[in-house]
N, C-alpha and C. Protein backbone atom coordinates (compact mmCIF):
# COMPACT_ATOMS: atom_id res chain seq x y z
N UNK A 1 0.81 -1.20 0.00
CA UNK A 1 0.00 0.00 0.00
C UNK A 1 0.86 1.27 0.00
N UNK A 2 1.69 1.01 0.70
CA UNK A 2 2.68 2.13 0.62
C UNK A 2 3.67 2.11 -0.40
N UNK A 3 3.46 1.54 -1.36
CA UNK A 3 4.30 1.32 -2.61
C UNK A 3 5.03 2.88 -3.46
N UNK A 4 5.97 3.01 -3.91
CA UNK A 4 6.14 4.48 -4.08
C UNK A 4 6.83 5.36 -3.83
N UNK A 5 6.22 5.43 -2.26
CA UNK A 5 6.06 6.55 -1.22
C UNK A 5 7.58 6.42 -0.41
N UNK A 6 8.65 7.52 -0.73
CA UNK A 6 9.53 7.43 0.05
C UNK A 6 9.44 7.85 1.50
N UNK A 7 10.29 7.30 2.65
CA UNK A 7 10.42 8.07 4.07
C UNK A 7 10.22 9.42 4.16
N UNK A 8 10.61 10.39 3.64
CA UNK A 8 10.60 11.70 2.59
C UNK A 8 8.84 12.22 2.95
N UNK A 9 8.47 11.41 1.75
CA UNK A 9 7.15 11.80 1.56
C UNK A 9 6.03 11.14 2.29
N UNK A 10 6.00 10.38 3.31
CA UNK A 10 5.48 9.96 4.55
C UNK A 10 5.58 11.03 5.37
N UNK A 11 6.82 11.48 5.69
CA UNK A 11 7.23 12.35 6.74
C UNK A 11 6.54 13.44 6.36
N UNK A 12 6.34 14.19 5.27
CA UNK A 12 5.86 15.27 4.66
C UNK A 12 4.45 15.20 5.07
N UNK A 13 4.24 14.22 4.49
CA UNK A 13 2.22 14.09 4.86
C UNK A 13 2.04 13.98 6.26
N UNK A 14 2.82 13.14 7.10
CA UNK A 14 2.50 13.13 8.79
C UNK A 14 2.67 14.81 8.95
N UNK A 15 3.86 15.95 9.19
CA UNK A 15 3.74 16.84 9.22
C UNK A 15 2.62 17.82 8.94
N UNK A 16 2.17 17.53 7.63
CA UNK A 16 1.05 18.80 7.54
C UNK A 16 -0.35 18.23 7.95
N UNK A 17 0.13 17.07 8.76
CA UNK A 17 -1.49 16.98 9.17
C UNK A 17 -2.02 17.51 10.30
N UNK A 18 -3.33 18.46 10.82
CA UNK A 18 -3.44 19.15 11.95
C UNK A 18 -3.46 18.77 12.90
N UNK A 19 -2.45 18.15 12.93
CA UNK A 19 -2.48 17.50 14.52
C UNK A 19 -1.15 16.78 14.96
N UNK A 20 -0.70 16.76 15.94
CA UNK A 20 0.44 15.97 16.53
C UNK A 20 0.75 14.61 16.53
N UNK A 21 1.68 13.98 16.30
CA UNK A 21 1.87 12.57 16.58
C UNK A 21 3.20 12.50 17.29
N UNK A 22 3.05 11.53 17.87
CA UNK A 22 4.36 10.44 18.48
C UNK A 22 4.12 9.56 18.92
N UNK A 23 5.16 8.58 18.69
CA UNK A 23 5.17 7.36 18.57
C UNK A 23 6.19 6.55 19.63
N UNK A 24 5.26 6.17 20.97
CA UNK A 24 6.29 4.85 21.75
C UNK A 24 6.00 3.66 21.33
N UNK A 25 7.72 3.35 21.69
CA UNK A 25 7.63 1.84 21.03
C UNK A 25 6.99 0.53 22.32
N UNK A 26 7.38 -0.70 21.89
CA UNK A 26 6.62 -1.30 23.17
C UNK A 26 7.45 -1.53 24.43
N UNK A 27 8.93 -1.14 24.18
CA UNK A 27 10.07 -0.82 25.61
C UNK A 27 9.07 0.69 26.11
N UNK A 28 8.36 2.02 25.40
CA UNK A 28 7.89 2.94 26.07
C UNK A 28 8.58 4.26 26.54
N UNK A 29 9.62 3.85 24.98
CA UNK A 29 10.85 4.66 24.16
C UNK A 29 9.91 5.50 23.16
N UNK A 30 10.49 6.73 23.28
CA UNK A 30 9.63 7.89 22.04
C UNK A 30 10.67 7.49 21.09
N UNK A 31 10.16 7.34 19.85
CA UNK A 31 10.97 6.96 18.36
C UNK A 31 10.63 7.89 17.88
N UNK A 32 9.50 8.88 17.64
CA UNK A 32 9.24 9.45 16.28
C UNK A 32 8.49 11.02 17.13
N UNK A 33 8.42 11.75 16.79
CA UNK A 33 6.96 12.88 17.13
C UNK A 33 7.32 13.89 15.47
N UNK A 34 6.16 14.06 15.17
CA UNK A 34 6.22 14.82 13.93
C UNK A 34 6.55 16.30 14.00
N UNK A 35 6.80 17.00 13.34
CA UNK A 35 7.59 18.30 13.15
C UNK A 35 6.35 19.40 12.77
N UNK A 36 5.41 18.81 12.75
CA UNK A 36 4.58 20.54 11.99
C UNK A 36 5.03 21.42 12.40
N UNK A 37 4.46 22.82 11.92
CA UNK A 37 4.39 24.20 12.19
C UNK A 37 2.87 24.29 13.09
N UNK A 38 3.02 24.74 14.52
CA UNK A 38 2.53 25.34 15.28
C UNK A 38 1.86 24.32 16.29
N UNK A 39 3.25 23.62 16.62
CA UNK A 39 2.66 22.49 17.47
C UNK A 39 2.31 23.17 18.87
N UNK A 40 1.83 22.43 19.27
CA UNK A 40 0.88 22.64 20.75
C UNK A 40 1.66 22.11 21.64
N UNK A 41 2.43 21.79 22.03
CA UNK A 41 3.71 21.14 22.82
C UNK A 41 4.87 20.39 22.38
N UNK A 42 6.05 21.45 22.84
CA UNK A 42 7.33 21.45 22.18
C UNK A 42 7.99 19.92 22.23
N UNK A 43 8.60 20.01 21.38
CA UNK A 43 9.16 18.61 21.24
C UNK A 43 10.76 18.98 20.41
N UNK A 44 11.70 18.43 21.28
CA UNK A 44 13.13 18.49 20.97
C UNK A 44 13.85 17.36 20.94
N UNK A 45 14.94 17.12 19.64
CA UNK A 45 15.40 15.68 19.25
C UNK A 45 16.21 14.79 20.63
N UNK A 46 15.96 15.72 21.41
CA UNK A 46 16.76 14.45 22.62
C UNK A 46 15.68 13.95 23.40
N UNK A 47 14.78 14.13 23.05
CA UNK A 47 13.11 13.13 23.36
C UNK A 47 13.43 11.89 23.05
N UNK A 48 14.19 11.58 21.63
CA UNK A 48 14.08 10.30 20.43
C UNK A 48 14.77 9.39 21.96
N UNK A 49 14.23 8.11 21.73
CA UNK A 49 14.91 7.10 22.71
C UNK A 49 14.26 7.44 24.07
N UNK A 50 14.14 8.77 24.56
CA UNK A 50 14.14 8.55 26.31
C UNK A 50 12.48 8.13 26.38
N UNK A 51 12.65 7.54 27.48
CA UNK A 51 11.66 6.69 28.23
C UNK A 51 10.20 7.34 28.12
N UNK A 52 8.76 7.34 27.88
CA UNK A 52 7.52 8.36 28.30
C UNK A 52 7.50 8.80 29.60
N UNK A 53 7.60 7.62 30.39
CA UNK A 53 7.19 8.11 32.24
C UNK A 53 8.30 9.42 32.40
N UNK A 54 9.83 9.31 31.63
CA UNK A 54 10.44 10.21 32.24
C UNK A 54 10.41 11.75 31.83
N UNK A 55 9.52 11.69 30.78
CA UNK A 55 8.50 13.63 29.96
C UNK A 55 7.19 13.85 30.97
N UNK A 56 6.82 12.88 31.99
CA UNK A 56 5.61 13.65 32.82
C UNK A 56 5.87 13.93 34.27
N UNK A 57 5.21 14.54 34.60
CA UNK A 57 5.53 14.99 35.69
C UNK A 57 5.14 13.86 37.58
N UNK A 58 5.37 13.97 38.10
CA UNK A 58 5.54 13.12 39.00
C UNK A 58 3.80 12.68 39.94
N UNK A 59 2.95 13.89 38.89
CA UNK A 59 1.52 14.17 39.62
C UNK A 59 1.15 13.48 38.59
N UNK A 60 1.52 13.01 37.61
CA UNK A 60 0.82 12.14 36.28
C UNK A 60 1.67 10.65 36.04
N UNK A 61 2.29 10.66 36.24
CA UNK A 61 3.42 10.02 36.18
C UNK A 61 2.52 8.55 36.22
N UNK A 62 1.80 8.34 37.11
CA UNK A 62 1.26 7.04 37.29
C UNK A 62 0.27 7.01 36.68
N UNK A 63 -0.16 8.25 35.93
CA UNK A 63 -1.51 7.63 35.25
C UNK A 63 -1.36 7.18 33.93
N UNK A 64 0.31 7.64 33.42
CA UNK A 64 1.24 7.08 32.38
C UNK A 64 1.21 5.87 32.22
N UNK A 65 1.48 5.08 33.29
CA UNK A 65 2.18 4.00 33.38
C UNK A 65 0.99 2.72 33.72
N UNK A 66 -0.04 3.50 34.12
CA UNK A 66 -1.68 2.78 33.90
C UNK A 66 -2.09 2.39 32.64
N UNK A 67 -1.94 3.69 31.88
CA UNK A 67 -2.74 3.25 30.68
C UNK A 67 -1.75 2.81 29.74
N UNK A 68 -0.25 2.38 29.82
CA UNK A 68 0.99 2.16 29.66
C UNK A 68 0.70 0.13 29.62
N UNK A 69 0.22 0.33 30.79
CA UNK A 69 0.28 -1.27 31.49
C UNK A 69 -1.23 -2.04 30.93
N UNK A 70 -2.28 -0.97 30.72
CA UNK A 70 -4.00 -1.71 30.66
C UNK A 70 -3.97 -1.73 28.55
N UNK A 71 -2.80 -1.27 28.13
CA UNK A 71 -2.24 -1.48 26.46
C UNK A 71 -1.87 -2.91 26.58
N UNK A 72 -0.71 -2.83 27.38
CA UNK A 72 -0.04 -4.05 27.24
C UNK A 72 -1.19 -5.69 27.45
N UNK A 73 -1.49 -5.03 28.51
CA UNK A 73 -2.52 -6.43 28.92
C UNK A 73 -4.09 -6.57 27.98
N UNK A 74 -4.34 -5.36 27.00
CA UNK A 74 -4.94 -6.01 26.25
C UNK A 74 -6.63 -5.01 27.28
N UNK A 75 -6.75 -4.77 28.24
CA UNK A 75 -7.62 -4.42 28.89
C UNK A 75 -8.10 -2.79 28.01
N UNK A 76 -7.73 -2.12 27.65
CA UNK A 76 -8.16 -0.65 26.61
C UNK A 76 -6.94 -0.85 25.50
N UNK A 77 -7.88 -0.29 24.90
CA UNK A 77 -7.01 0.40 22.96
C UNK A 77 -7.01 1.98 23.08
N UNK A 78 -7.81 2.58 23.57
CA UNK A 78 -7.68 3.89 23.45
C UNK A 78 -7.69 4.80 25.10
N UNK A 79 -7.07 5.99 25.26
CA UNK A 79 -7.45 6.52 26.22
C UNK A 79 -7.53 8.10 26.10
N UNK A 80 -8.33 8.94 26.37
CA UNK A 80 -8.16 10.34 25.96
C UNK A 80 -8.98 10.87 27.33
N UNK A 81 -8.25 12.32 26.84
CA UNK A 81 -8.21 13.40 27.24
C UNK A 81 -8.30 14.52 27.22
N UNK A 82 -9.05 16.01 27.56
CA UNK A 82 -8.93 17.07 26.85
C UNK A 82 -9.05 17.99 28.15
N UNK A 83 -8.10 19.51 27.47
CA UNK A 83 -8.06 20.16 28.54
C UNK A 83 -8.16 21.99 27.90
N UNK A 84 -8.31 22.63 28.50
CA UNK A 84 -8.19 23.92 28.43
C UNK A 84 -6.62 24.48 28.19
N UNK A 85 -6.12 25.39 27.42
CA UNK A 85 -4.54 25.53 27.39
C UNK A 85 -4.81 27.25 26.77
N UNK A 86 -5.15 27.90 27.50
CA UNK A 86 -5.01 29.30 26.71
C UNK A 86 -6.09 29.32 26.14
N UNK A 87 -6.84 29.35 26.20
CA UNK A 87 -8.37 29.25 25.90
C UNK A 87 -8.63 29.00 24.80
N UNK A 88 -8.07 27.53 24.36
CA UNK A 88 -7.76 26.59 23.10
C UNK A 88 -8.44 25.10 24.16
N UNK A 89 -8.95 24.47 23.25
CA UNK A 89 -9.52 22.96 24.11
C UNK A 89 -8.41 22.42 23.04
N UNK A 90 -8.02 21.02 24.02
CA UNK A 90 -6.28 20.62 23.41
C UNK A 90 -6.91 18.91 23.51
N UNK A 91 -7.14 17.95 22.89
CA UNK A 91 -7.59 16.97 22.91
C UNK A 91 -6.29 15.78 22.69
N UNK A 92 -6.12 15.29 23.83
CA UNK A 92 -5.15 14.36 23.36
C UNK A 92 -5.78 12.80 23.22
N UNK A 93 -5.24 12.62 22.63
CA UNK A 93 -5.74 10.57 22.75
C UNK A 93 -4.78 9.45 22.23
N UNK A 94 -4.55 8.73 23.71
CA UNK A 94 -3.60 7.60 23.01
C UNK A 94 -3.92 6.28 22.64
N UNK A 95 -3.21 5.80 21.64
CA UNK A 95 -3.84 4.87 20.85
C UNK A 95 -2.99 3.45 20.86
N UNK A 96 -3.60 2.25 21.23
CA UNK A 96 -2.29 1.40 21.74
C UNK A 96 -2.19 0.67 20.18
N UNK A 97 -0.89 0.40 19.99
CA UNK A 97 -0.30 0.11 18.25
C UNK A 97 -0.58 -1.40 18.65
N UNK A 98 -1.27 -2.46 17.57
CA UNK A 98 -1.09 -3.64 17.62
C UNK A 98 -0.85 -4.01 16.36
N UNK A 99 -0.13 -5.34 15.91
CA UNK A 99 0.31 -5.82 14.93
C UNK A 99 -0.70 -6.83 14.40
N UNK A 100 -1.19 -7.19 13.17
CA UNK A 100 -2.01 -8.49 12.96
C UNK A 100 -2.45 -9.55 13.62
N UNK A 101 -1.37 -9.77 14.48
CA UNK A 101 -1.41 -10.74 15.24
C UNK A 101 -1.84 -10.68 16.58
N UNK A 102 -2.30 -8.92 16.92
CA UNK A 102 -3.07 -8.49 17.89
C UNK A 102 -1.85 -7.93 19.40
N UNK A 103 -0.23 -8.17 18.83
CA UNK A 103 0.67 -8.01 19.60
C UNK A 103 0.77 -6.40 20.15
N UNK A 104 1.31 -6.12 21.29
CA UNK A 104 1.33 -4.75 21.62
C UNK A 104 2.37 -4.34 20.40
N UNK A 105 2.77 -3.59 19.98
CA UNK A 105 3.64 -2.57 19.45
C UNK A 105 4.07 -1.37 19.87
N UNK A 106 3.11 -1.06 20.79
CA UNK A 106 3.19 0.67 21.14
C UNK A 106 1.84 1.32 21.39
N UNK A 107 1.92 2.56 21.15
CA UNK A 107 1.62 3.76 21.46
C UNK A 107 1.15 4.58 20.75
N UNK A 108 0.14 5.22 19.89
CA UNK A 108 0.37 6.40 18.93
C UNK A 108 -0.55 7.48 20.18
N UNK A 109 0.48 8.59 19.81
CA UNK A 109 -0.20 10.06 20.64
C UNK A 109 -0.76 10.12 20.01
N UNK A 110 -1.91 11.08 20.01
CA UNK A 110 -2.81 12.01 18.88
C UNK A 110 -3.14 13.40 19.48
N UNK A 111 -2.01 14.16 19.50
CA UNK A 111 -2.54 15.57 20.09
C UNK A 111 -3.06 16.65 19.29
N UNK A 112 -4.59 17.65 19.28
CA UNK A 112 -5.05 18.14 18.30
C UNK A 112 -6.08 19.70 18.56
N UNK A 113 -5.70 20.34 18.33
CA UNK A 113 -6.73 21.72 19.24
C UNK A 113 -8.09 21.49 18.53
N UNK A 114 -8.83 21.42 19.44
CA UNK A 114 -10.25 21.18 18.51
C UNK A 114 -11.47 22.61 18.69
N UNK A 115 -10.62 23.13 19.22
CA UNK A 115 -11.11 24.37 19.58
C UNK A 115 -12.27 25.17 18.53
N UNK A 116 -11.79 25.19 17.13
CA UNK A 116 -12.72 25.43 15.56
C UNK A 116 -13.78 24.65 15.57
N UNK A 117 -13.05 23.17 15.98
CA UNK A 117 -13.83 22.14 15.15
C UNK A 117 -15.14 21.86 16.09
N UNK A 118 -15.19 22.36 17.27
CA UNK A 118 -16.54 21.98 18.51
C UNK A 118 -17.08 23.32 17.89
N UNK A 119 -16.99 24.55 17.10
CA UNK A 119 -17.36 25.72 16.37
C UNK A 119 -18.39 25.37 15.24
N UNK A 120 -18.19 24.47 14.54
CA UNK A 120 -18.82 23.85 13.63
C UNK A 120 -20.07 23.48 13.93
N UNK A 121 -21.23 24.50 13.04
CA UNK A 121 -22.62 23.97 12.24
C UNK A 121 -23.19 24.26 11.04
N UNK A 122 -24.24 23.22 11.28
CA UNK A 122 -24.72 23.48 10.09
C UNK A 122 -23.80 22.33 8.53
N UNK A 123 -23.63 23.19 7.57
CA UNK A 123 -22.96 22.61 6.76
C UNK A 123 -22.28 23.49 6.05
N UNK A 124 -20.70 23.36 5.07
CA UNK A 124 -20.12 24.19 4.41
C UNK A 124 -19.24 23.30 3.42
N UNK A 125 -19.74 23.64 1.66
CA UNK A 125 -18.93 22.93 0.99
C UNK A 125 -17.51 23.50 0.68
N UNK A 126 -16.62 23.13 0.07
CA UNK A 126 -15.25 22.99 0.05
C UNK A 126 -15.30 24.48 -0.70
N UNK A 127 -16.31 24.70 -1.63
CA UNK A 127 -15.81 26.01 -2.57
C UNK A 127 -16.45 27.20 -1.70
N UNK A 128 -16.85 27.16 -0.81
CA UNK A 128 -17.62 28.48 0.32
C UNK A 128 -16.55 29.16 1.04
């Protein structure tokens, strides 16, 4: 499916999409977070490799390592969250990675301001 498509141009399309990603692996190592323009929480290349529990703070820390542990065992696939940040609603949701075979893999973040999008009625076509 991905036939084509270089690392390059993956990376390109994850970037301009409105919203954040990163990616722990199933050690619970950050490998990846995407680069857009006007991310909602900073992200710097000495993230790559270090641990998740050790980016939260010590008042969250365990609720990391909950929904960290209820992935692994198969008990939730998803867990979210949303909060106020500057009077922006900031929706995060994590997504536990499984392989065909139903194996843990990981983690996908999904961080995304939905602030517009709870704005939305009615209807509006593409040329309006």
């Amino acid at each position: 499916m991905l036939e084509g498509l270089a690392i390059g141009d993956i990376e390109n399309m994850i970037d301009h999409l409105p919203l954040e990603l990163t990616f722990i692996d199933a050690d619970d190592a950050i490998v990846y977070y995407s680069r857009g323009d006007g991310r909602i929480f900073s992200r710097t290349p000495d993230l790559i490799t270090m641990k998740v529990q050790d980016c939260h703070s010590s008042r969250s820390v365990h609720v990391v390592q909950q929904i960290l542990d209820d992935f692994r065992a198969g008990k939730r696939d998803v867990a979210e969250s949303w909060r106020n940040r500057n009077g922006r609603i900031i929706y995060i949701r994590y997504v536990a990675v499984r392989d065909k075979d139903k194996g843990y893999r990981g983690v996908l973040e999904v961080i995304q301001d939905i602030t517009d999008i709870q704005k939305l009625r009615g209807e509006k076509s593409l040329l309006d």
